[in-house]
ModelCIF file with pLDDT and N, C-alpha, C, O atoms, coordinates in Angstrom:
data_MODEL
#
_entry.id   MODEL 
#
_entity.id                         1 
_entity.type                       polymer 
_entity.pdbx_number_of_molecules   1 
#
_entity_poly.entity_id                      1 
_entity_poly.type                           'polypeptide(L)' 
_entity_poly.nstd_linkage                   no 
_entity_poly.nstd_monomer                   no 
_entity_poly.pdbx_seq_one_letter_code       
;(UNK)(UNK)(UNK)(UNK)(UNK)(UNK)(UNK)(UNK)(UNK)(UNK)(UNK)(UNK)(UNK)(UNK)(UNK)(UNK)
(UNK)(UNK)(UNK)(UNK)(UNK)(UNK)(UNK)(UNK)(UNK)(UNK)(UNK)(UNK)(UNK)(UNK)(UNK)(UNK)
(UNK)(UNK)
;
_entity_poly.pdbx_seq_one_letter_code_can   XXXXXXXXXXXXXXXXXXXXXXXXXXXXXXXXXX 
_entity_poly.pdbx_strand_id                 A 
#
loop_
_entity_poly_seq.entity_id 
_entity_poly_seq.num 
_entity_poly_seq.mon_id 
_entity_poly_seq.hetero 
1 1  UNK n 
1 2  UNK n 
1 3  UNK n 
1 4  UNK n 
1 5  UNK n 
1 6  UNK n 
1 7  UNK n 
1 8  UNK n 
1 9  UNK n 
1 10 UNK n 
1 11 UNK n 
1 12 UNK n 
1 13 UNK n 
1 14 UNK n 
1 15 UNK n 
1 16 UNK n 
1 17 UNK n 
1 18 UNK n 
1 19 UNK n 
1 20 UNK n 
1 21 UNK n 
1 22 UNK n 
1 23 UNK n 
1 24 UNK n 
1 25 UNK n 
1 26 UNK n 
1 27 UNK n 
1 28 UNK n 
1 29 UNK n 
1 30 UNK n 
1 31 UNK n 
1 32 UNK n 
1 33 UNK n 
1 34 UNK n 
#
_struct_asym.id          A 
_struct_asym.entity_id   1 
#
loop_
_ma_qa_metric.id 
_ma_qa_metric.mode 
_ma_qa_metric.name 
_ma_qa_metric.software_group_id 
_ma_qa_metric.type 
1 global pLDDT . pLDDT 
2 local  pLDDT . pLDDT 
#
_ma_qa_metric_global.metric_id      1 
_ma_qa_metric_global.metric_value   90.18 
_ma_qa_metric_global.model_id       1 
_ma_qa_metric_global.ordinal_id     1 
#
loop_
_ma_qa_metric_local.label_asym_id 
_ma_qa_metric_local.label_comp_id 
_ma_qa_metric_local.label_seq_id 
_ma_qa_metric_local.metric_id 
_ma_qa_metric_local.metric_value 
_ma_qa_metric_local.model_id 
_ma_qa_metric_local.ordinal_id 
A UNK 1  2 90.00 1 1  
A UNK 2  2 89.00 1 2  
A UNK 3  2 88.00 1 3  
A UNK 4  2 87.00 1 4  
A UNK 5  2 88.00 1 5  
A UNK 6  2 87.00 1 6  
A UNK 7  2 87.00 1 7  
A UNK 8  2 88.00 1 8  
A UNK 9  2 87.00 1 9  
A UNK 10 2 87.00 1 10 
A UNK 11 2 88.00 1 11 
A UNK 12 2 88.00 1 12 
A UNK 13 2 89.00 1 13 
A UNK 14 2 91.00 1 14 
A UNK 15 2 89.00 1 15 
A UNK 16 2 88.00 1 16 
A UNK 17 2 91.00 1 17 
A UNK 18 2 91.00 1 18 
A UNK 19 2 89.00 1 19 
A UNK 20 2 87.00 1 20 
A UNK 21 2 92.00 1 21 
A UNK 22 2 92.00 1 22 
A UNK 23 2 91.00 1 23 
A UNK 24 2 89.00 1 24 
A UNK 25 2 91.00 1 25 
A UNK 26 2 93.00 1 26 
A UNK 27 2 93.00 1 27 
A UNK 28 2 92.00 1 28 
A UNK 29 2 93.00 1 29 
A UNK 30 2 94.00 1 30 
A UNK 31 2 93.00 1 31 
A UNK 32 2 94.00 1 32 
A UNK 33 2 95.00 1 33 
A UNK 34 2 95.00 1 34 
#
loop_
_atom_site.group_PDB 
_atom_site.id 
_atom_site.type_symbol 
_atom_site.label_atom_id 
_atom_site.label_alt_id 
_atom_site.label_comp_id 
_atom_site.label_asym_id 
_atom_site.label_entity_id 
_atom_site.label_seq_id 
_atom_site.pdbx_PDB_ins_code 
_atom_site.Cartn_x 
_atom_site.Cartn_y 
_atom_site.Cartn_z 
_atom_site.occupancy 
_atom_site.B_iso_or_equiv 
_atom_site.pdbx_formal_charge 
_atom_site.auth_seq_id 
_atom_site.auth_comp_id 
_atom_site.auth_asym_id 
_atom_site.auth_atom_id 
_atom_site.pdbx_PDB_model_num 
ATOM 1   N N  . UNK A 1 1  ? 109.005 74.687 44.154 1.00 90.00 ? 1  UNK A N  1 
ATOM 2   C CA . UNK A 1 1  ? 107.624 74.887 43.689 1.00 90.00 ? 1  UNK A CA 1 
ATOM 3   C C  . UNK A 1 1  ? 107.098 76.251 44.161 1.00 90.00 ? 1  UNK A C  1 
ATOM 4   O O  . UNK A 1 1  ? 106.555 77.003 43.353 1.00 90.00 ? 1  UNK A O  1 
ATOM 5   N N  . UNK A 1 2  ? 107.244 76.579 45.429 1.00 89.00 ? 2  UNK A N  1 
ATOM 6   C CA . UNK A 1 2  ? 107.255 78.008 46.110 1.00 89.00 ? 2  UNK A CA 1 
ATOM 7   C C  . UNK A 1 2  ? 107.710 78.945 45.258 1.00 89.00 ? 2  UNK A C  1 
ATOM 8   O O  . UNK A 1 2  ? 106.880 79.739 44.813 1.00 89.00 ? 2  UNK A O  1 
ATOM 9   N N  . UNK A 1 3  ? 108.743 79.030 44.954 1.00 88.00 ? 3  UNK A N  1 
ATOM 10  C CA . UNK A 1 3  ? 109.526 79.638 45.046 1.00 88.00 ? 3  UNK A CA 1 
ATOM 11  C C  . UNK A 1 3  ? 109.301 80.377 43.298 1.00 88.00 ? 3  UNK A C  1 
ATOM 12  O O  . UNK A 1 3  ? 109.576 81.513 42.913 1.00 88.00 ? 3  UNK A O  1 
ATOM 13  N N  . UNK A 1 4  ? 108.753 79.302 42.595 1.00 87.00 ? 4  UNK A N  1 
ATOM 14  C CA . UNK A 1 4  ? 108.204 80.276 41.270 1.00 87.00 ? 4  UNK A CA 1 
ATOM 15  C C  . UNK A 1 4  ? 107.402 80.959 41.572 1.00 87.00 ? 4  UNK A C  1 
ATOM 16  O O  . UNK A 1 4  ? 107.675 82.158 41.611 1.00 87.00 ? 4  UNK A O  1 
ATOM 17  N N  . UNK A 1 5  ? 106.366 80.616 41.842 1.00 88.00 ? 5  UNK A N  1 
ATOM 18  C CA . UNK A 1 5  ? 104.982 81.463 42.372 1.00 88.00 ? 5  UNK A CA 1 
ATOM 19  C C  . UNK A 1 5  ? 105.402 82.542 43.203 1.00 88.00 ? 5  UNK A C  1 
ATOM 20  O O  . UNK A 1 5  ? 104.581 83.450 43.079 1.00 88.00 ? 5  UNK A O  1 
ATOM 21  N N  . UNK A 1 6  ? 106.588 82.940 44.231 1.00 87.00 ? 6  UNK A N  1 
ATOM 22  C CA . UNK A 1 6  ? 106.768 84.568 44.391 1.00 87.00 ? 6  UNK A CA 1 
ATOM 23  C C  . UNK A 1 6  ? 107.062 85.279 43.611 1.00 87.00 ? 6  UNK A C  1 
ATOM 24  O O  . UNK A 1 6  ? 107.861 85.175 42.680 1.00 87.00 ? 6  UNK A O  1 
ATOM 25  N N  . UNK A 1 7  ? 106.006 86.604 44.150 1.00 87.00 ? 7  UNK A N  1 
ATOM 26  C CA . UNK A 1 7  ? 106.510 87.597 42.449 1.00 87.00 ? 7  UNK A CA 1 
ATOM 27  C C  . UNK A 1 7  ? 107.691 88.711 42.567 1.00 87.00 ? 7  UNK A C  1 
ATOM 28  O O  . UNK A 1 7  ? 108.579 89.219 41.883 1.00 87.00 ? 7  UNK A O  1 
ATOM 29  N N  . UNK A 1 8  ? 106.966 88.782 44.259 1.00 88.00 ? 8  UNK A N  1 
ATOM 30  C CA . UNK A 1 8  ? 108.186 89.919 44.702 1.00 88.00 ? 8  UNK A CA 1 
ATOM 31  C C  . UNK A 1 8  ? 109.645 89.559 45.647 1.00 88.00 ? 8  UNK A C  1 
ATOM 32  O O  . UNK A 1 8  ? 109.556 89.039 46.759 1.00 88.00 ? 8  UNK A O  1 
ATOM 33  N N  . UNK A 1 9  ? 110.599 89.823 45.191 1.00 87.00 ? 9  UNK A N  1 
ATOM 34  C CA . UNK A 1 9  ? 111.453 89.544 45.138 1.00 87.00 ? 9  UNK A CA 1 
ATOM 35  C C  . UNK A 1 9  ? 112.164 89.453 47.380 1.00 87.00 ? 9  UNK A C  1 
ATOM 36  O O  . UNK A 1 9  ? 113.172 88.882 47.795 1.00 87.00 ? 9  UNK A O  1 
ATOM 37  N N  . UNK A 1 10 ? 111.635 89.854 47.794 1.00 87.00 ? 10 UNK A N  1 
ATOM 38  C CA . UNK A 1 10 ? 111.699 90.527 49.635 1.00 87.00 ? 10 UNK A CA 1 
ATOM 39  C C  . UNK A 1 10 ? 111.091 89.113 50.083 1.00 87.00 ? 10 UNK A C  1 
ATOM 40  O O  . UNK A 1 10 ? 111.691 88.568 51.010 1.00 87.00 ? 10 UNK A O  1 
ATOM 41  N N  . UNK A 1 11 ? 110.640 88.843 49.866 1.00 88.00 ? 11 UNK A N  1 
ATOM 42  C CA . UNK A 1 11 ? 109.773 87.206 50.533 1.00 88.00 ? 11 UNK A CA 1 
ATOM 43  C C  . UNK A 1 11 ? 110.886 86.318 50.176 1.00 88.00 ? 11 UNK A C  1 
ATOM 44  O O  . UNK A 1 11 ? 111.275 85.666 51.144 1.00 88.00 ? 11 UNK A O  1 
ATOM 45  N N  . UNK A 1 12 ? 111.531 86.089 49.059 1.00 88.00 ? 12 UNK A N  1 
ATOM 46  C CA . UNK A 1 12 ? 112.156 84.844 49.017 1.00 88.00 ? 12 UNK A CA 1 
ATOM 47  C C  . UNK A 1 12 ? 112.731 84.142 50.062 1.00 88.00 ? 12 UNK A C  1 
ATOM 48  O O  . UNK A 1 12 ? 112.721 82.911 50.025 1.00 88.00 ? 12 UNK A O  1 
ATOM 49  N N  . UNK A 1 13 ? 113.388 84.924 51.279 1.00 89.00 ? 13 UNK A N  1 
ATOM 50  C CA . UNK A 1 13 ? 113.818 84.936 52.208 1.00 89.00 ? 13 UNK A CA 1 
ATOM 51  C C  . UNK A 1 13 ? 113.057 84.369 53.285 1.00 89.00 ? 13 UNK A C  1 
ATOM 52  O O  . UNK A 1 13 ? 113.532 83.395 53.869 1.00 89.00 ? 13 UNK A O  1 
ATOM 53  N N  . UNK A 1 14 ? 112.104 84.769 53.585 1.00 91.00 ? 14 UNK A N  1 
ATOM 54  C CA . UNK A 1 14 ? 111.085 84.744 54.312 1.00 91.00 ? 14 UNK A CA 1 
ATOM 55  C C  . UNK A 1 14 ? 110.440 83.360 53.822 1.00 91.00 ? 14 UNK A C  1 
ATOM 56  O O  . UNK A 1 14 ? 110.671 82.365 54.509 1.00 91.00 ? 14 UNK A O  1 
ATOM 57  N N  . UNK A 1 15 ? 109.826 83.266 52.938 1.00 89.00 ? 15 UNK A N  1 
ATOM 58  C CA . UNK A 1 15 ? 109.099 81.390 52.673 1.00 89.00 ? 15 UNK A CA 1 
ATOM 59  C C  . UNK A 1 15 ? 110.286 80.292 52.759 1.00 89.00 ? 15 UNK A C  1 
ATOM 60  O O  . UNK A 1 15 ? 110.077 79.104 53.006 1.00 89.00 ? 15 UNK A O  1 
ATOM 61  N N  . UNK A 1 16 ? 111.764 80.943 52.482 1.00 88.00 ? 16 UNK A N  1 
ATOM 62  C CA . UNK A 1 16 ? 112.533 79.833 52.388 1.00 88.00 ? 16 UNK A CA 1 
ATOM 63  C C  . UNK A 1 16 ? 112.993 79.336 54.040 1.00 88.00 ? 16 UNK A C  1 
ATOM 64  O O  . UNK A 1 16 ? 113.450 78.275 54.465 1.00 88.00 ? 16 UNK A O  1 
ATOM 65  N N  . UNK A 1 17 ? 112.630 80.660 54.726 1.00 91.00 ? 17 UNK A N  1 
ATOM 66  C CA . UNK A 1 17 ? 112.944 80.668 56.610 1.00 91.00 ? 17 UNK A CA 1 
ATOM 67  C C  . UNK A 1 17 ? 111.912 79.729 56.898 1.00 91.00 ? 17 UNK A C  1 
ATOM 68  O O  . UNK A 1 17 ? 112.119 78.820 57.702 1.00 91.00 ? 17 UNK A O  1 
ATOM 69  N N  . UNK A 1 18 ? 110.429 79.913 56.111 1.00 91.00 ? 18 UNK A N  1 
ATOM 70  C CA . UNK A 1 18 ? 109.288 79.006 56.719 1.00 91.00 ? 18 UNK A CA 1 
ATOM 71  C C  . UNK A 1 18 ? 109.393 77.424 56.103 1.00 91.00 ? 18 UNK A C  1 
ATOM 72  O O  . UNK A 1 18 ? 109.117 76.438 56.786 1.00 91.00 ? 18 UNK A O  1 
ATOM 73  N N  . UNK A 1 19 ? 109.662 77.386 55.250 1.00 89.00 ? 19 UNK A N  1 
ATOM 74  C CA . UNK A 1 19 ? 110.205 76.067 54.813 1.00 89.00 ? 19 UNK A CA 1 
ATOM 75  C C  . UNK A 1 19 ? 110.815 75.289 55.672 1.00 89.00 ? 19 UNK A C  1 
ATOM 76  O O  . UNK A 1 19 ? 110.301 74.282 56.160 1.00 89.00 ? 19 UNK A O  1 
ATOM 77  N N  . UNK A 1 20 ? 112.115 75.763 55.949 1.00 87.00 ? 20 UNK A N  1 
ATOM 78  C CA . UNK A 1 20 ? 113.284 75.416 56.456 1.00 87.00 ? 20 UNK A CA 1 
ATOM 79  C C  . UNK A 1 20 ? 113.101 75.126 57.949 1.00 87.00 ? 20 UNK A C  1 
ATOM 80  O O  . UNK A 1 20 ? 113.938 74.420 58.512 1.00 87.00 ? 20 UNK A O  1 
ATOM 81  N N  . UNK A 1 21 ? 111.625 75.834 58.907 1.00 92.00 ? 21 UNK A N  1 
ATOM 82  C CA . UNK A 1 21 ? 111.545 76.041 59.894 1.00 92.00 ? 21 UNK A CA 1 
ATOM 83  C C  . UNK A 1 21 ? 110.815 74.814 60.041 1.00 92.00 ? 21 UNK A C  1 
ATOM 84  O O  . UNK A 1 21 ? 111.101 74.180 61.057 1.00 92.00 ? 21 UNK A O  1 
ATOM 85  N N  . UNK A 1 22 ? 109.953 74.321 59.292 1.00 92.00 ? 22 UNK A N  1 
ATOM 86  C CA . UNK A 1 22 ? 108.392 73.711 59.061 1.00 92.00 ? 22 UNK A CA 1 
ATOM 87  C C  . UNK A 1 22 ? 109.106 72.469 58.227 1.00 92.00 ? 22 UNK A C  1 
ATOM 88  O O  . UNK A 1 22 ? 109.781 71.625 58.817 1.00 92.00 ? 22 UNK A O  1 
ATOM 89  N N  . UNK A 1 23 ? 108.927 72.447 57.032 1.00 91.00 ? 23 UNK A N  1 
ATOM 90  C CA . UNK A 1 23 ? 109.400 71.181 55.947 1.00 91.00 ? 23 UNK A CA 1 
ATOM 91  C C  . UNK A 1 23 ? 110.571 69.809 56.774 1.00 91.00 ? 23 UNK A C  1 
ATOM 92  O O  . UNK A 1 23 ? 110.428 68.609 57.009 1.00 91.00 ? 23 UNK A O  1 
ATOM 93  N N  . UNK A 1 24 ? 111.760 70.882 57.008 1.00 89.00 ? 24 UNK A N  1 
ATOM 94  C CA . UNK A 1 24 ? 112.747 70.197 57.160 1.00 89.00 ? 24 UNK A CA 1 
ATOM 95  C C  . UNK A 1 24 ? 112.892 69.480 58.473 1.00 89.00 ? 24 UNK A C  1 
ATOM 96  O O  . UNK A 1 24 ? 113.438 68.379 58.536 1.00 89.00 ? 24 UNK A O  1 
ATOM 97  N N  . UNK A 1 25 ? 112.328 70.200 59.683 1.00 91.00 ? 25 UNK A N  1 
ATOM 98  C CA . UNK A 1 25 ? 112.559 68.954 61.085 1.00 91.00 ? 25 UNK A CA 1 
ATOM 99  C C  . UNK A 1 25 ? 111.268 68.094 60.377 1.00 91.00 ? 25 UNK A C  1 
ATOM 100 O O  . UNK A 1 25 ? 111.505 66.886 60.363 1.00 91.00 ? 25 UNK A O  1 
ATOM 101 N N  . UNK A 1 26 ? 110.260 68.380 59.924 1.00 93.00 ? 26 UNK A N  1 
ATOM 102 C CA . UNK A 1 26 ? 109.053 66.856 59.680 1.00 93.00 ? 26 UNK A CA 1 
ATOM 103 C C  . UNK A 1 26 ? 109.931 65.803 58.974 1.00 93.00 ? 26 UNK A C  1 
ATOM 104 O O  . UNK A 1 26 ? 110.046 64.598 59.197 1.00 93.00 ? 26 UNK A O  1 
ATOM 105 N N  . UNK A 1 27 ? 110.578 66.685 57.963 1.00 93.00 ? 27 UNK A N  1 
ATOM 106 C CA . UNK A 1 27 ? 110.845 65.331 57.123 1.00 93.00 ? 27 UNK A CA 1 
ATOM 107 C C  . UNK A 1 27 ? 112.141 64.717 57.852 1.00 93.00 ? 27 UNK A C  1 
ATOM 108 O O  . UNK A 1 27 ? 112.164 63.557 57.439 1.00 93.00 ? 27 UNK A O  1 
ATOM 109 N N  . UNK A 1 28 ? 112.672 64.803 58.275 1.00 92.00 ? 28 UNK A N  1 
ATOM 110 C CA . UNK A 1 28 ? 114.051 64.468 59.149 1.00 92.00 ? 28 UNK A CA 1 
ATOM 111 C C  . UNK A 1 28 ? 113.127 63.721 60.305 1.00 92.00 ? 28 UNK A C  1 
ATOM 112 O O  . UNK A 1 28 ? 113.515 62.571 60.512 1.00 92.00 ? 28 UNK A O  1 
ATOM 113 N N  . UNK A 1 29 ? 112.252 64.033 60.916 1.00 93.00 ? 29 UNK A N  1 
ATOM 114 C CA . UNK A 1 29 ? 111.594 63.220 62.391 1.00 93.00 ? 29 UNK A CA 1 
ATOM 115 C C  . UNK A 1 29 ? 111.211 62.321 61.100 1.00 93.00 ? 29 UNK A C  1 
ATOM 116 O O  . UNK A 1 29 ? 112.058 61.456 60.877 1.00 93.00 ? 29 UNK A O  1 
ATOM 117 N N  . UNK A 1 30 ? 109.964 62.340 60.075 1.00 94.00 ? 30 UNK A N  1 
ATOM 118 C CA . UNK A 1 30 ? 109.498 61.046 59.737 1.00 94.00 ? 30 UNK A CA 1 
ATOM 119 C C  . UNK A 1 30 ? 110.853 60.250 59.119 1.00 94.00 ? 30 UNK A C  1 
ATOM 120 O O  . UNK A 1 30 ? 110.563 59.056 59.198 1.00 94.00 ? 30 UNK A O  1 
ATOM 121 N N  . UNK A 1 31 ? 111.993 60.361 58.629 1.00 93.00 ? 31 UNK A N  1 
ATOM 122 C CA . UNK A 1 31 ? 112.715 60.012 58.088 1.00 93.00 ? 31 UNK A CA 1 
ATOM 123 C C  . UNK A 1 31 ? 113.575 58.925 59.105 1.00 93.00 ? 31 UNK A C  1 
ATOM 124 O O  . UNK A 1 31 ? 114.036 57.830 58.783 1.00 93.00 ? 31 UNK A O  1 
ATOM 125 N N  . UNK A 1 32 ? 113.628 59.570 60.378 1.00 94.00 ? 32 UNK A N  1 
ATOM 126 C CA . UNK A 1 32 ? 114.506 58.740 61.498 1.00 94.00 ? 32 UNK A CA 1 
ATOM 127 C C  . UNK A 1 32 ? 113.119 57.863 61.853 1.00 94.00 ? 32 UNK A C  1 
ATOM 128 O O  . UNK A 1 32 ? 113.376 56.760 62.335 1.00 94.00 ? 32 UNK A O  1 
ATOM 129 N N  . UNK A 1 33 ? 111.665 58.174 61.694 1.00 95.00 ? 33 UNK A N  1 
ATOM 130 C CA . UNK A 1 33 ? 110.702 56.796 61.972 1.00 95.00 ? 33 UNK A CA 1 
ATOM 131 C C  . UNK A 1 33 ? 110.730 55.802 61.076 1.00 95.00 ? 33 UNK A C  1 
ATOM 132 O O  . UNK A 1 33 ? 110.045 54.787 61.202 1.00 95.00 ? 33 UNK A O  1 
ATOM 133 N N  . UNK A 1 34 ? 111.434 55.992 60.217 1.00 95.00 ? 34 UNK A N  1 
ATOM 134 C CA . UNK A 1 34 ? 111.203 54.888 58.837 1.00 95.00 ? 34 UNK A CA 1 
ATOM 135 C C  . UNK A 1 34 ? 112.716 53.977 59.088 1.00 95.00 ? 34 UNK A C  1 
ATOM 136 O O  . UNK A 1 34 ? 113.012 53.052 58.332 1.00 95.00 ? 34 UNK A O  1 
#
């Protein structure tokens, strides 16, 4: 969903680091609470 909405091409990198930093341990911790 991110990832359309960048226009310039140098970030892709960068939102996919914040994603990956942020998104992925939450959903993995709520995932081992369920």
């Amino acid at each position: 969903k991110i990832y359309s909405k960048i226009e310039e091409e140098e970030y892709y990198a960068t939102f996919k680091f914040v994603i990956g930093i942020t998104a992925v341990p939450i959903f993995y911790l709520l995932q081992t609470f369920i």
